[in-house]
PDB file of N, CA and C in Angstrom:
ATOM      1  N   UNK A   1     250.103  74.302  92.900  1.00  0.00           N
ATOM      2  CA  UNK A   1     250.012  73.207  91.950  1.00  0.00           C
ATOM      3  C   UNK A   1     251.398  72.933  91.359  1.00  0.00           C
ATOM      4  N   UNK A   2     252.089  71.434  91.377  1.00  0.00           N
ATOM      5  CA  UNK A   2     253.162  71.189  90.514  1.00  0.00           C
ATOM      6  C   UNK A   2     253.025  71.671  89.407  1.00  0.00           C
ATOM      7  N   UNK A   3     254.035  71.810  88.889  1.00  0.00           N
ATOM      8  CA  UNK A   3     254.221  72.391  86.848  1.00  0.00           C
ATOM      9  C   UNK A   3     254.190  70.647  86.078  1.00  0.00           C
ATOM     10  N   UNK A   4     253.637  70.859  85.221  1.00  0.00           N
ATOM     11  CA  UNK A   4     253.888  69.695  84.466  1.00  0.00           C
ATOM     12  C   UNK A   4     255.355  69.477  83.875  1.00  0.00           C
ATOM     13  N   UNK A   5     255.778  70.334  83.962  1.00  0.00           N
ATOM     14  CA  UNK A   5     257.698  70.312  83.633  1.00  0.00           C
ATOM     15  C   UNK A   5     258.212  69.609  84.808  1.00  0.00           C
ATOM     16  N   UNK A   6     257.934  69.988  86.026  1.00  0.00           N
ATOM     17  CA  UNK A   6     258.726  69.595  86.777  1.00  0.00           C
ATOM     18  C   UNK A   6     258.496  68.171  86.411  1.00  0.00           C
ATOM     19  N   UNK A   7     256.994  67.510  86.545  1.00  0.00           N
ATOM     20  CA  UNK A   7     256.571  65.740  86.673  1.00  0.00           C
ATOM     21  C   UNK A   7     257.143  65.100  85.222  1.00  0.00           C
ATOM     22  N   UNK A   8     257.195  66.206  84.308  1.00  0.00           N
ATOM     23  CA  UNK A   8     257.879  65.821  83.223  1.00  0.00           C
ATOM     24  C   UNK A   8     259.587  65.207  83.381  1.00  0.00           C
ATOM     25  N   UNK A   9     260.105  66.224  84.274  1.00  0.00           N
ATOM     26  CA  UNK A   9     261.397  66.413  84.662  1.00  0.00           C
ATOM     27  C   UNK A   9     261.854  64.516  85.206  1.00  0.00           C
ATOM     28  N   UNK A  10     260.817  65.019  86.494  1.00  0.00           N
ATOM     29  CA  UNK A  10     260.845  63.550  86.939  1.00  0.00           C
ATOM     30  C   UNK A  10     260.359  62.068  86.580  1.00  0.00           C
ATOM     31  N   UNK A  11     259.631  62.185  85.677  1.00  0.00           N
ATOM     32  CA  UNK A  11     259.749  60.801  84.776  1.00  0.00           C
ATOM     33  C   UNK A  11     260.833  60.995  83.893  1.00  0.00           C
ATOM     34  N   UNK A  12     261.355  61.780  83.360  1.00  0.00           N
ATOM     35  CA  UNK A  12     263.052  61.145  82.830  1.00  0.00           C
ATOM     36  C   UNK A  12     263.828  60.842  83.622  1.00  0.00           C
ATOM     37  N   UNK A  13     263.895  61.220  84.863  1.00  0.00           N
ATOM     38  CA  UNK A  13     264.854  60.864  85.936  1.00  0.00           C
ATOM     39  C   UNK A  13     264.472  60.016  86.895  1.00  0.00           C
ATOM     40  N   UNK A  14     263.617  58.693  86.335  1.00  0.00           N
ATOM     41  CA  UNK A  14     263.210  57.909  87.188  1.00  0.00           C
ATOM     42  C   UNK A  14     264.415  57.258  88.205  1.00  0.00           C
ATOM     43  N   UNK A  15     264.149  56.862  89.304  1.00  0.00           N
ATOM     44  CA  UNK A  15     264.515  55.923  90.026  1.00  0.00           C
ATOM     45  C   UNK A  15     264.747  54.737  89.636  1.00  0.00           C
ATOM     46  N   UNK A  16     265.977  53.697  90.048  1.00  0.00           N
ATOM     47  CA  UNK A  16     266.082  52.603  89.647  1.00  0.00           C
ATOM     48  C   UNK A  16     264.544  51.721  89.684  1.00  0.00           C
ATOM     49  N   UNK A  17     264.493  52.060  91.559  1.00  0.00           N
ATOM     50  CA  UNK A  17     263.160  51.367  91.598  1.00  0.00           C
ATOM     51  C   UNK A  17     261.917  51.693  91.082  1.00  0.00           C
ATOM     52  N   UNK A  18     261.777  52.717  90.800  1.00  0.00           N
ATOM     53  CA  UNK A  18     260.857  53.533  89.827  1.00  0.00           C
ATOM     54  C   UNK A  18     260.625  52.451  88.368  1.00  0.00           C
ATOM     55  N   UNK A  19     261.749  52.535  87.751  1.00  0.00           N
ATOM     56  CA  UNK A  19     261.613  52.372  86.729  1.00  0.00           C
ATOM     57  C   UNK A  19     261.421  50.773  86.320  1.00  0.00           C
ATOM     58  N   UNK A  20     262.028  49.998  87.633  1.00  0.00           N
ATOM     59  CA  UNK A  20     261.732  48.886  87.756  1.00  0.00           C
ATOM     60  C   UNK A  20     259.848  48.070  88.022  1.00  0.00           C
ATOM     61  N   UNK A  21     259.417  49.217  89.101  1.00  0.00           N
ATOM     62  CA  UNK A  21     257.867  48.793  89.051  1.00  0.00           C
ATOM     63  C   UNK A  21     257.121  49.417  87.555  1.00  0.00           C
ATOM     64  N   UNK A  22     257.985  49.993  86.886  1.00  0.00           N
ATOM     65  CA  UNK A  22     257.333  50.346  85.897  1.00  0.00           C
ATOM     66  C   UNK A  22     256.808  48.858  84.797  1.00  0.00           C
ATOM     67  N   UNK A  23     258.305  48.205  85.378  1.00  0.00           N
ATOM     68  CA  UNK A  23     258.187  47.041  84.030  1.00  0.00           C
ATOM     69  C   UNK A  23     257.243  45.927  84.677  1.00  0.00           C
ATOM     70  N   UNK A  24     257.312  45.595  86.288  1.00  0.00           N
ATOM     71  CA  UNK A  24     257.071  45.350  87.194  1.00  0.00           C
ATOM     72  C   UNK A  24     255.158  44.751  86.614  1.00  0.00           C
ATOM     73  N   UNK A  25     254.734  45.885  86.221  1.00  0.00           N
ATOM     74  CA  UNK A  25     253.095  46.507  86.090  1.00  0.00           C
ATOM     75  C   UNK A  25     253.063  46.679  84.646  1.00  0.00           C
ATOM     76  N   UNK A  26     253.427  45.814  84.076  1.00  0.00           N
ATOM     77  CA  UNK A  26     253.311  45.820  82.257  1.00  0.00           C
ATOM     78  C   UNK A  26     252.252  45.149  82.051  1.00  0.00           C
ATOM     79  N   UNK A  27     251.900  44.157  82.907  1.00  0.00           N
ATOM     80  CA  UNK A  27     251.035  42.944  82.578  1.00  0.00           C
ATOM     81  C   UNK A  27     249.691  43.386  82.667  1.00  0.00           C
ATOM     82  N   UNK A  28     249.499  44.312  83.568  1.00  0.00           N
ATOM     83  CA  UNK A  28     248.457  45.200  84.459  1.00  0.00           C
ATOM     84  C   UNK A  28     248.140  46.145  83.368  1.00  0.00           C
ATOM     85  N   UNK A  29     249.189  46.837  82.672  1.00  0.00           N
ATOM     86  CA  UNK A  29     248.716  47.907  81.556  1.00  0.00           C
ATOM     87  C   UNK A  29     248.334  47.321  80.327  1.00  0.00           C
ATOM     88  N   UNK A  30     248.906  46.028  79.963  1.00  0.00           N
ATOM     89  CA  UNK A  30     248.719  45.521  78.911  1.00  0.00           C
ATOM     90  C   UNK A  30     247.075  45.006  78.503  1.00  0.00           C
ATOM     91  N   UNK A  31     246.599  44.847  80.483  1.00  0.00           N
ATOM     92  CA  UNK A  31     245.432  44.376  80.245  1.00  0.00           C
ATOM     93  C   UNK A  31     244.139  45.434  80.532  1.00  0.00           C
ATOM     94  N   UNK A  32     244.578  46.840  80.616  1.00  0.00           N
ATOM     95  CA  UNK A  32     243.574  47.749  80.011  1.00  0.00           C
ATOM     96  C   UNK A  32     243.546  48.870  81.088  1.00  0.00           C
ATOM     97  N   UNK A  33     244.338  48.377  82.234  1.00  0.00           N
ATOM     98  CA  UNK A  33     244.681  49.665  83.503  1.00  0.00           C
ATOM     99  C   UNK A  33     245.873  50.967  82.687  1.00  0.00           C
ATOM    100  N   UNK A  34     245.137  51.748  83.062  1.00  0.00           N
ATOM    101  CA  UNK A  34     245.897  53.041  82.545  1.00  0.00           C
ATOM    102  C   UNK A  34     246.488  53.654  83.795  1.00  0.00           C
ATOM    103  N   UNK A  35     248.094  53.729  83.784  1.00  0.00           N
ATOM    104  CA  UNK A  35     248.549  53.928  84.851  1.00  0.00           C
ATOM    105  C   UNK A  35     249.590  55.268  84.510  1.00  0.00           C
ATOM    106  N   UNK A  36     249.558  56.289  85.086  1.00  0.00           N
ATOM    107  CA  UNK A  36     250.580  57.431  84.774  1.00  0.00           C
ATOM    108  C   UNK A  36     252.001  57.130  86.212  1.00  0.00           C
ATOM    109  N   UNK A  37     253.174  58.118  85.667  1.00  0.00           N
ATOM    110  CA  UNK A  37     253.975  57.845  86.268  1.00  0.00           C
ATOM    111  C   UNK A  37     254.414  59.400  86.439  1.00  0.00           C
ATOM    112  N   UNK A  38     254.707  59.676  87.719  1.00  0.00           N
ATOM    113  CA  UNK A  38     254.933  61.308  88.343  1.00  0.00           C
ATOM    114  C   UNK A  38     254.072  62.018  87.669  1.00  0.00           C
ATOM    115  N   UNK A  39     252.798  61.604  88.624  1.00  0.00           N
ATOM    116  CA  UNK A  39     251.241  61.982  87.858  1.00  0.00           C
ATOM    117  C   UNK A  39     251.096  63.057  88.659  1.00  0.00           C
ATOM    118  N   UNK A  40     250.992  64.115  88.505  1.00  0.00           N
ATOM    119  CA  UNK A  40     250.491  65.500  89.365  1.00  0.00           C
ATOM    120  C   UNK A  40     248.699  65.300  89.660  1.00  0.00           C
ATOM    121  N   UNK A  41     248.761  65.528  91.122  1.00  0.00           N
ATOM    122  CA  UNK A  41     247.150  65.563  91.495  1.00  0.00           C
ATOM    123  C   UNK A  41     247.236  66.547  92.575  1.00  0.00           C
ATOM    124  N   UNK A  42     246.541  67.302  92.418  1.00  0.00           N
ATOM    125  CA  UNK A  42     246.476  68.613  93.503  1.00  0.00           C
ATOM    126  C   UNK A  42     247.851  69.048  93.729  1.00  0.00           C
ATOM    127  N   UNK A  43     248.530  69.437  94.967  1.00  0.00           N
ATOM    128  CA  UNK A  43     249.404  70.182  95.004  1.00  0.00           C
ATOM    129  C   UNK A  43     250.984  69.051  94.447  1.00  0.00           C
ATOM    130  N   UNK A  44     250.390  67.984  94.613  1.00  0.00           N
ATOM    131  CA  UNK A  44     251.567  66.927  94.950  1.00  0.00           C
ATOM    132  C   UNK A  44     251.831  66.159  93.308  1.00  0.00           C
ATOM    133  N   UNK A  45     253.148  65.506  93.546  1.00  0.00           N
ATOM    134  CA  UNK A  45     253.140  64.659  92.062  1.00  0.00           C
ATOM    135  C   UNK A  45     253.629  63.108  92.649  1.00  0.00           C
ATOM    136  N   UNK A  46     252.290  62.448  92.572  1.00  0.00           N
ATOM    137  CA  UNK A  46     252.539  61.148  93.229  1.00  0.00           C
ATOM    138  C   UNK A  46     253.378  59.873  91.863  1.00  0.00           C
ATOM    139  N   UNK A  47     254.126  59.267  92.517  1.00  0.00           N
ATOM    140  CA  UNK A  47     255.076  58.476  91.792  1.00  0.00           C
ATOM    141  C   UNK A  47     254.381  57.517  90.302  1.00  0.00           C
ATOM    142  N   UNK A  48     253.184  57.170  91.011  1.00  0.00           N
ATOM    143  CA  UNK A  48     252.101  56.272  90.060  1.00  0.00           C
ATOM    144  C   UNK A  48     250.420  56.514  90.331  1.00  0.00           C
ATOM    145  N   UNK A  49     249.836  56.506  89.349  1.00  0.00           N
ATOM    146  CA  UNK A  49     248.776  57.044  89.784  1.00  0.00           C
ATOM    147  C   UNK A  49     247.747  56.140  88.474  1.00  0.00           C
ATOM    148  N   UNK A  50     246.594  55.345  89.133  1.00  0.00           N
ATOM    149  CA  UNK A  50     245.651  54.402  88.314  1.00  0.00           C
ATOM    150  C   UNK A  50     244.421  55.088  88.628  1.00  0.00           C
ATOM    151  N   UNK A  51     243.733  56.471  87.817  1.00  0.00           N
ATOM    152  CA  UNK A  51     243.117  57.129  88.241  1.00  0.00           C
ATOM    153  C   UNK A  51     241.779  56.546  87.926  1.00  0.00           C
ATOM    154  N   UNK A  52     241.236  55.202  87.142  1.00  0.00           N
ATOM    155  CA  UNK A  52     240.274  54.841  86.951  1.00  0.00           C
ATOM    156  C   UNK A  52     239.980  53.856  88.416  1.00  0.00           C
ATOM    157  N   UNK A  53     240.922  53.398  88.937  1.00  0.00           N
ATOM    158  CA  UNK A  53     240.839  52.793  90.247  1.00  0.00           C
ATOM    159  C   UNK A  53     241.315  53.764  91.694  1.00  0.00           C
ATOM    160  N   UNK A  54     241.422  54.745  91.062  1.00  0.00           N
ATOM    161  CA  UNK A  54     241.764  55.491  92.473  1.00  0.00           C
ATOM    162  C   UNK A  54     242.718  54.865  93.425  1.00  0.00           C
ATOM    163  N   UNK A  55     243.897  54.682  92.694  1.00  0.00           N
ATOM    164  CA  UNK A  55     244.710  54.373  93.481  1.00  0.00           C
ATOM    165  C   UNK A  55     246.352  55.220  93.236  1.00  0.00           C
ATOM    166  N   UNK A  56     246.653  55.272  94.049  1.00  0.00           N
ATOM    167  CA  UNK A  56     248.420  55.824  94.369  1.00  0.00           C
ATOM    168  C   UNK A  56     249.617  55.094  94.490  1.00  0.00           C
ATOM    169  N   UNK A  57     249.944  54.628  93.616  1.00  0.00           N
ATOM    170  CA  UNK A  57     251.720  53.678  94.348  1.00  0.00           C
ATOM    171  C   UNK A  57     252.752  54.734  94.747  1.00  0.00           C
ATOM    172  N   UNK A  58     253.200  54.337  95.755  1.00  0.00           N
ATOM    173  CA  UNK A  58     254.502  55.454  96.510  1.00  0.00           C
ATOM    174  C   UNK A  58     255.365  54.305  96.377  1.00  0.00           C
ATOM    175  N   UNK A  59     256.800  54.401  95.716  1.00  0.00           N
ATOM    176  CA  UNK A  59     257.948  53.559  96.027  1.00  0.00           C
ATOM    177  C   UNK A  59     258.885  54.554  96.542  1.00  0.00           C
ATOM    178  N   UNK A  60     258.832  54.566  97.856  1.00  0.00           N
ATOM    179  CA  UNK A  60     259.525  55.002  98.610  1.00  0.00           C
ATOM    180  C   UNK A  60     260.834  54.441  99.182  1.00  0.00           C
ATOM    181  N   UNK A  61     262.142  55.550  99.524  1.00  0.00           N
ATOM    182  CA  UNK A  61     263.142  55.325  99.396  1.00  0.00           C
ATOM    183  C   UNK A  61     263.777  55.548 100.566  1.00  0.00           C
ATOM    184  N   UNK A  62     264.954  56.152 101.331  1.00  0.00           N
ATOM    185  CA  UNK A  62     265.078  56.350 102.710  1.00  0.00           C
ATOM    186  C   UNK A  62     264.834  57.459 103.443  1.00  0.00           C
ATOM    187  N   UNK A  63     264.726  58.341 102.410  1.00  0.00           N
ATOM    188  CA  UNK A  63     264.091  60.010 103.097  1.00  0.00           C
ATOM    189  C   UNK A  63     262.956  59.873 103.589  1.00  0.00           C
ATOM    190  N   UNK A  64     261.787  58.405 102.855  1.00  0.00           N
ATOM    191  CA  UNK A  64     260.494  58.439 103.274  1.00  0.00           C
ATOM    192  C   UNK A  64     260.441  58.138 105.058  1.00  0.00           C
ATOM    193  N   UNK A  65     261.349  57.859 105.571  1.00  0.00           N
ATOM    194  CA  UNK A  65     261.397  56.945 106.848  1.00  0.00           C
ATOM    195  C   UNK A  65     262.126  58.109 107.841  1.00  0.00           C
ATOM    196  N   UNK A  66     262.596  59.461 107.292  1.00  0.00           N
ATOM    197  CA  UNK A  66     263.134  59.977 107.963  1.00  0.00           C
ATOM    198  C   UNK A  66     261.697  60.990 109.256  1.00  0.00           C
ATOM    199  N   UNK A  67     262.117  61.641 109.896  1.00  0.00           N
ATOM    200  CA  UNK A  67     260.438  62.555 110.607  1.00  0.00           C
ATOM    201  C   UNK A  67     260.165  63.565 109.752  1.00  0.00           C
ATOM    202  N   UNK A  68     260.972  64.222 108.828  1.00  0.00           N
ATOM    203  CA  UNK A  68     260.366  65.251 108.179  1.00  0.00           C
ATOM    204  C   UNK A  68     259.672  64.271 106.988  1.00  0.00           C
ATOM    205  N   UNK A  69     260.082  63.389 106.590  1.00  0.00           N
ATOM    206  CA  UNK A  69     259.477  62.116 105.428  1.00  0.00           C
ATOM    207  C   UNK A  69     258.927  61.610 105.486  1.00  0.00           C
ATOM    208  N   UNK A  70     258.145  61.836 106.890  1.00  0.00           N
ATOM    209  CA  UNK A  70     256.851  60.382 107.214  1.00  0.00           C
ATOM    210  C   UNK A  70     256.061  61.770 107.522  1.00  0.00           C
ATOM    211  N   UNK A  71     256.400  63.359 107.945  1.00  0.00           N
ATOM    212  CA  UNK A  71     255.482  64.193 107.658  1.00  0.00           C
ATOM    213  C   UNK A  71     255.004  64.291 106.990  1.00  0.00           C
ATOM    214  N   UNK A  72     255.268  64.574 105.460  1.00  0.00           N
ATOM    215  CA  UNK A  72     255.364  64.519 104.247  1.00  0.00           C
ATOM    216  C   UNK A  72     254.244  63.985 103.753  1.00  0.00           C
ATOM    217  N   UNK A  73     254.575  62.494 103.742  1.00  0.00           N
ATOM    218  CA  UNK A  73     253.740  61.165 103.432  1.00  0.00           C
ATOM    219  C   UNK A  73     252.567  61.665 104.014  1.00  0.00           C
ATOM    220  N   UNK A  74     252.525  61.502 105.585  1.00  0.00           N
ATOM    221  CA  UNK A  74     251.504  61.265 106.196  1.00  0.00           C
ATOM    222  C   UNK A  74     249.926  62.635 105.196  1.00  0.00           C
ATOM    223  N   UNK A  75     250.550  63.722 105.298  1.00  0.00           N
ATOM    224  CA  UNK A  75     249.796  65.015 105.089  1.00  0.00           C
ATOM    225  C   UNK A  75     249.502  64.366 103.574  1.00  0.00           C
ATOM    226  N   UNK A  76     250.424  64.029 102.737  1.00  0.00           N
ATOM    227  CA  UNK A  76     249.730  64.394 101.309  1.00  0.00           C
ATOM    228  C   UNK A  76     249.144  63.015 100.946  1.00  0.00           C
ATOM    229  N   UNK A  77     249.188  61.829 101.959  1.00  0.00           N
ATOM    230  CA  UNK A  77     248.187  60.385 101.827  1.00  0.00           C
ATOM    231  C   UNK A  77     246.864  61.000 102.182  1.00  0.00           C
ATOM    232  N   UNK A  78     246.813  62.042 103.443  1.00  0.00           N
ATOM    233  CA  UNK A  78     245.430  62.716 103.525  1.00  0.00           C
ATOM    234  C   UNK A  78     244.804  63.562 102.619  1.00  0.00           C
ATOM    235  N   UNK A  79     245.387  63.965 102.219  1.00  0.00           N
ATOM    236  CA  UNK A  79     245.147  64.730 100.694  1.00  0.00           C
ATOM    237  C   UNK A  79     244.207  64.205  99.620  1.00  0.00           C
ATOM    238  N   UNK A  80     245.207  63.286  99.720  1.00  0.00           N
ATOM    239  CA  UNK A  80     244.925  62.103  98.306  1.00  0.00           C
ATOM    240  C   UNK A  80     243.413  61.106  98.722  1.00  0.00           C
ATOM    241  N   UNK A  81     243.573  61.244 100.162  1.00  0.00           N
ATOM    242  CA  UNK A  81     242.452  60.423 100.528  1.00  0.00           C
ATOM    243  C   UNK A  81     241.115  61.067 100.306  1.00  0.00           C
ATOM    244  N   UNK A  82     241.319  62.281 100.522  1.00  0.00           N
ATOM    245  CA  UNK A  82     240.191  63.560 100.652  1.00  0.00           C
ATOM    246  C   UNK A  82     239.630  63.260  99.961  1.00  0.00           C
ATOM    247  N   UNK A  83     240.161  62.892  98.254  1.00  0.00           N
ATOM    248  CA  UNK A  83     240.030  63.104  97.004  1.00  0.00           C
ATOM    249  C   UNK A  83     240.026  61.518  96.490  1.00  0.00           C
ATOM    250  N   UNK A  84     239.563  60.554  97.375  1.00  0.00           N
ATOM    251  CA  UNK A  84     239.517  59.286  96.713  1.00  0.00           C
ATOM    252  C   UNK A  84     240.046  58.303  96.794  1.00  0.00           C
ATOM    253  N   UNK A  85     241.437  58.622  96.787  1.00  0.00           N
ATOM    254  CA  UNK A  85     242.420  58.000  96.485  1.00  0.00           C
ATOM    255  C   UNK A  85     242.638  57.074  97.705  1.00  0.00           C
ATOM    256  N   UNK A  86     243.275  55.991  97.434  1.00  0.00           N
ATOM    257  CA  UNK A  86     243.801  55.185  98.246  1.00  0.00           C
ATOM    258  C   UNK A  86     245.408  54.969  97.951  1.00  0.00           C
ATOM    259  N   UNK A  87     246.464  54.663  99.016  1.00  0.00           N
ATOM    260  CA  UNK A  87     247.652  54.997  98.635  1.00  0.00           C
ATOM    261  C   UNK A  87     248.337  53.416  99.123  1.00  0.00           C
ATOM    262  N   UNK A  88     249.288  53.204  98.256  1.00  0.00           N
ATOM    263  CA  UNK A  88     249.641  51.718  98.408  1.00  0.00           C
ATOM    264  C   UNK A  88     251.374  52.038  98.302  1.00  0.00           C
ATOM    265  N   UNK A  89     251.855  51.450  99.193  1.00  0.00           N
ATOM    266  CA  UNK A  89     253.448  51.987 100.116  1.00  0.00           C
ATOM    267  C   UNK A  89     254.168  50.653  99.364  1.00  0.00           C
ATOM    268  N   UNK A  90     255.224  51.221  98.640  1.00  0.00           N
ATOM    269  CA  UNK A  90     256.376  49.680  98.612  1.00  0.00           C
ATOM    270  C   UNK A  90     257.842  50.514  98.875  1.00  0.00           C
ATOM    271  N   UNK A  91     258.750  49.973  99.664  1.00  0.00           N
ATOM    272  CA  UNK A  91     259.950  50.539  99.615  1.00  0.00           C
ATOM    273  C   UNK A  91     260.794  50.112  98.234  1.00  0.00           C
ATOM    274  N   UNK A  92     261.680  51.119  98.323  1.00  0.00           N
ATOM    275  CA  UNK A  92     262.483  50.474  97.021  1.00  0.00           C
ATOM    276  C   UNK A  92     263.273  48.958  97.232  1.00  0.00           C
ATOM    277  N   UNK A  93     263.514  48.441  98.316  1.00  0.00           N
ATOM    278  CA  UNK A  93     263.798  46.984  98.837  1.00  0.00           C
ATOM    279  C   UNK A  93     263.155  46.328  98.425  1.00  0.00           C
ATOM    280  N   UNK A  94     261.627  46.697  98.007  1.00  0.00           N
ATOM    281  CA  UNK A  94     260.518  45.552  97.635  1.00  0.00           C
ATOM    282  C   UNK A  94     260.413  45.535  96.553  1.00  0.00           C
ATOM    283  N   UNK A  95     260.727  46.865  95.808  1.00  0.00           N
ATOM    284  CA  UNK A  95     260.451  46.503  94.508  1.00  0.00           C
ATOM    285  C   UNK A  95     261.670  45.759  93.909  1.00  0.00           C
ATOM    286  N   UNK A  96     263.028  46.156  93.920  1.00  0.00           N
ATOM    287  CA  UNK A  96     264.078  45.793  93.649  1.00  0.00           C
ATOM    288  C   UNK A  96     264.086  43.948  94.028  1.00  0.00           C
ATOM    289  N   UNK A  97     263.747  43.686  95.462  1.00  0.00           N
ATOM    290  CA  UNK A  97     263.952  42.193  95.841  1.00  0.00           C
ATOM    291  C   UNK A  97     262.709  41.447  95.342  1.00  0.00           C
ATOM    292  N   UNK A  98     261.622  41.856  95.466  1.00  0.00           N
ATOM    293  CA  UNK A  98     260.452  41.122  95.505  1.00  0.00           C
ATOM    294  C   UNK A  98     259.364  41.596  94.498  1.00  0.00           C
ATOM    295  N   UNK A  99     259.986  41.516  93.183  1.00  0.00           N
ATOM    296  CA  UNK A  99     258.759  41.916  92.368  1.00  0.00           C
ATOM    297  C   UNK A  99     257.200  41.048  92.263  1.00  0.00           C
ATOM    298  N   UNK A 100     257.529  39.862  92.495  1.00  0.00           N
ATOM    299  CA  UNK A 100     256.230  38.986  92.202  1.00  0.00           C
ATOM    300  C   UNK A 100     255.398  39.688  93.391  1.00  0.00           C
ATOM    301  N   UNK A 101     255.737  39.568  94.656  1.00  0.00           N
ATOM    302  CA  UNK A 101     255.312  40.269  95.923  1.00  0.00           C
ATOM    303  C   UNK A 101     254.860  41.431  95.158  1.00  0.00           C
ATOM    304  N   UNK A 102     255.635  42.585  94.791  1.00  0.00           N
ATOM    305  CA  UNK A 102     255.262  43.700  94.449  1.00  0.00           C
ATOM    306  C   UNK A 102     253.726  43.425  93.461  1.00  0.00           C
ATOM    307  N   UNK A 103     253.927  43.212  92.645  1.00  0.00           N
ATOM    308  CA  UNK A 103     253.083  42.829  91.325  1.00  0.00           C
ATOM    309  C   UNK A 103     251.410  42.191  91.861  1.00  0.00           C
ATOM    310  N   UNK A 104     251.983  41.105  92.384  1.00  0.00           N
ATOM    311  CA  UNK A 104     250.889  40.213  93.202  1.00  0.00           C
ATOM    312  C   UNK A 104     250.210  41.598  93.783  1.00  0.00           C
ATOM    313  N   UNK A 105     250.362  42.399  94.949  1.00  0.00           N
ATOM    314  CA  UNK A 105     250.002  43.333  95.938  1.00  0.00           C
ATOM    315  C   UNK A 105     249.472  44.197  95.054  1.00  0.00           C
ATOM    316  N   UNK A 106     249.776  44.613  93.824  1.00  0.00           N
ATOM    317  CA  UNK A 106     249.064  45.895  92.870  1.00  0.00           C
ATOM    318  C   UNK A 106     247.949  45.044  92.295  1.00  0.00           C
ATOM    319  N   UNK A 107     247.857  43.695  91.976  1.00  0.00           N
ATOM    320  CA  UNK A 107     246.708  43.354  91.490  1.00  0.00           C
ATOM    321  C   UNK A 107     245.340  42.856  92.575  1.00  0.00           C
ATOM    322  N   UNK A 108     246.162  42.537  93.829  1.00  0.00           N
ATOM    323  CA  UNK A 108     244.759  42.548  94.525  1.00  0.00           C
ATOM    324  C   UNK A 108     244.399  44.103  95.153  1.00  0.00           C
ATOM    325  N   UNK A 109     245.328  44.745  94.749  1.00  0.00           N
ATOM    326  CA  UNK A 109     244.563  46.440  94.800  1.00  0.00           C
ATOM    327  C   UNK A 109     243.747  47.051  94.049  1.00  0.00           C
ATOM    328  N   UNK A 110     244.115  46.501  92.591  1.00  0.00           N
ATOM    329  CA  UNK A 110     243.125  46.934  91.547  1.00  0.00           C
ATOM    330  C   UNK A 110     242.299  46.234  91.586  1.00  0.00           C
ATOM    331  N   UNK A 111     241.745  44.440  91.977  1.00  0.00           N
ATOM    332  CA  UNK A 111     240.902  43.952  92.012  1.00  0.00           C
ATOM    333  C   UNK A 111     240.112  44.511  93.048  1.00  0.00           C
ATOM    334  N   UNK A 112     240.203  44.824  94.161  1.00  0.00           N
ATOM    335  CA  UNK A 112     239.507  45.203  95.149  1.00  0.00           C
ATOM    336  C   UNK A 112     238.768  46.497  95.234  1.00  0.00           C
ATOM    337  N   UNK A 113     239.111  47.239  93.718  1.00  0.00           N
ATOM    338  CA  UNK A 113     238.331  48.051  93.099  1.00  0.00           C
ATOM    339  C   UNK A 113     237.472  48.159  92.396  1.00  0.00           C
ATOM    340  N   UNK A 114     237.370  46.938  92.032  1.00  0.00           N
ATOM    341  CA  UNK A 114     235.894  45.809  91.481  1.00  0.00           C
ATOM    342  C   UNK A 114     234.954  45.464  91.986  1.00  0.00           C
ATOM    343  N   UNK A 115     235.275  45.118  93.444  1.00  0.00           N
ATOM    344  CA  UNK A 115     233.933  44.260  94.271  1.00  0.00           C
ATOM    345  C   UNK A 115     232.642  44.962  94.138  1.00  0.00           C
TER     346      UNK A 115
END
C-alpha cells in the first residue's frame, strides 16, 4: 500500500500539467463532483480519482509511452478495473494544448455515469 506521505508528497509537487487539469475541472467540482488528486487506491496512487463516479484521470507524460511505462499502466488500469474503476488517459500535450477538449472529455465521462 502507498503511504499517504508519499501522495501527500506528490500533490505538492504537482506537474505543470497536473496542476493545470486541476484548474481545468473547477467547473466539475464546483458543481458537486468530489475529485481527489494523487489519490491512493490499493497498491497504486492514481493522479485523479472521482470515486463517486468511479473514475481515474491519468495525465500522462513521456515515461508513460516508454515499454516499461505502458507495463506499468497497462497492470495497474487492470487493477483499478478489478475494483470499478474506469481509467481515462490524457497526455500532458492535451492538457497543456487542449483544455476545452480535455474538460469537454471529463464531462461526458462523468455523465456517462448517470445513464
Amino acid at each position: 500500500m502507498p503511504s499517504t506521505s508519499l501522495a501527500r508528497k506528490l500533490r505538492l509537487e504537482q506537474t505543470p500539467a497536473e496542476r493545470r487539469f486541476w484548474t481545468i475541472i473547477e467547473s466539475y467540482r464546483t458543481d458537486g463532483w468530489h475529485f481527489r488528486r494523487q489519490a491512493p487506491i490499493g497498491p497504486y496512487i492514481v493522479d485523479f480519482a472521482c470515486k463517486q463516479a468511479r473514475l481515474v484521470f491519468a495525465i500522462d507524460g513521456d515515461s508513460h509511452y516508454s515499454d516499461a511505462g505502458i507495463a506499468v499502466d497497462t497492470g495497474r488500469a487492470a487493477y483499478l478495473k478489478g475494483r470499478g474503476y474506469q481509467v481515462i488517459r490524457f497526455t500532458n500535450l492535451d492538457v497543456m494544448t487542449n483544455p476545452e477538449g480535455v474538460w469537454y472529455e471529463v464531462g461526458v465521462a462523468l455523465k456517462s455515469t448517470h445513464s
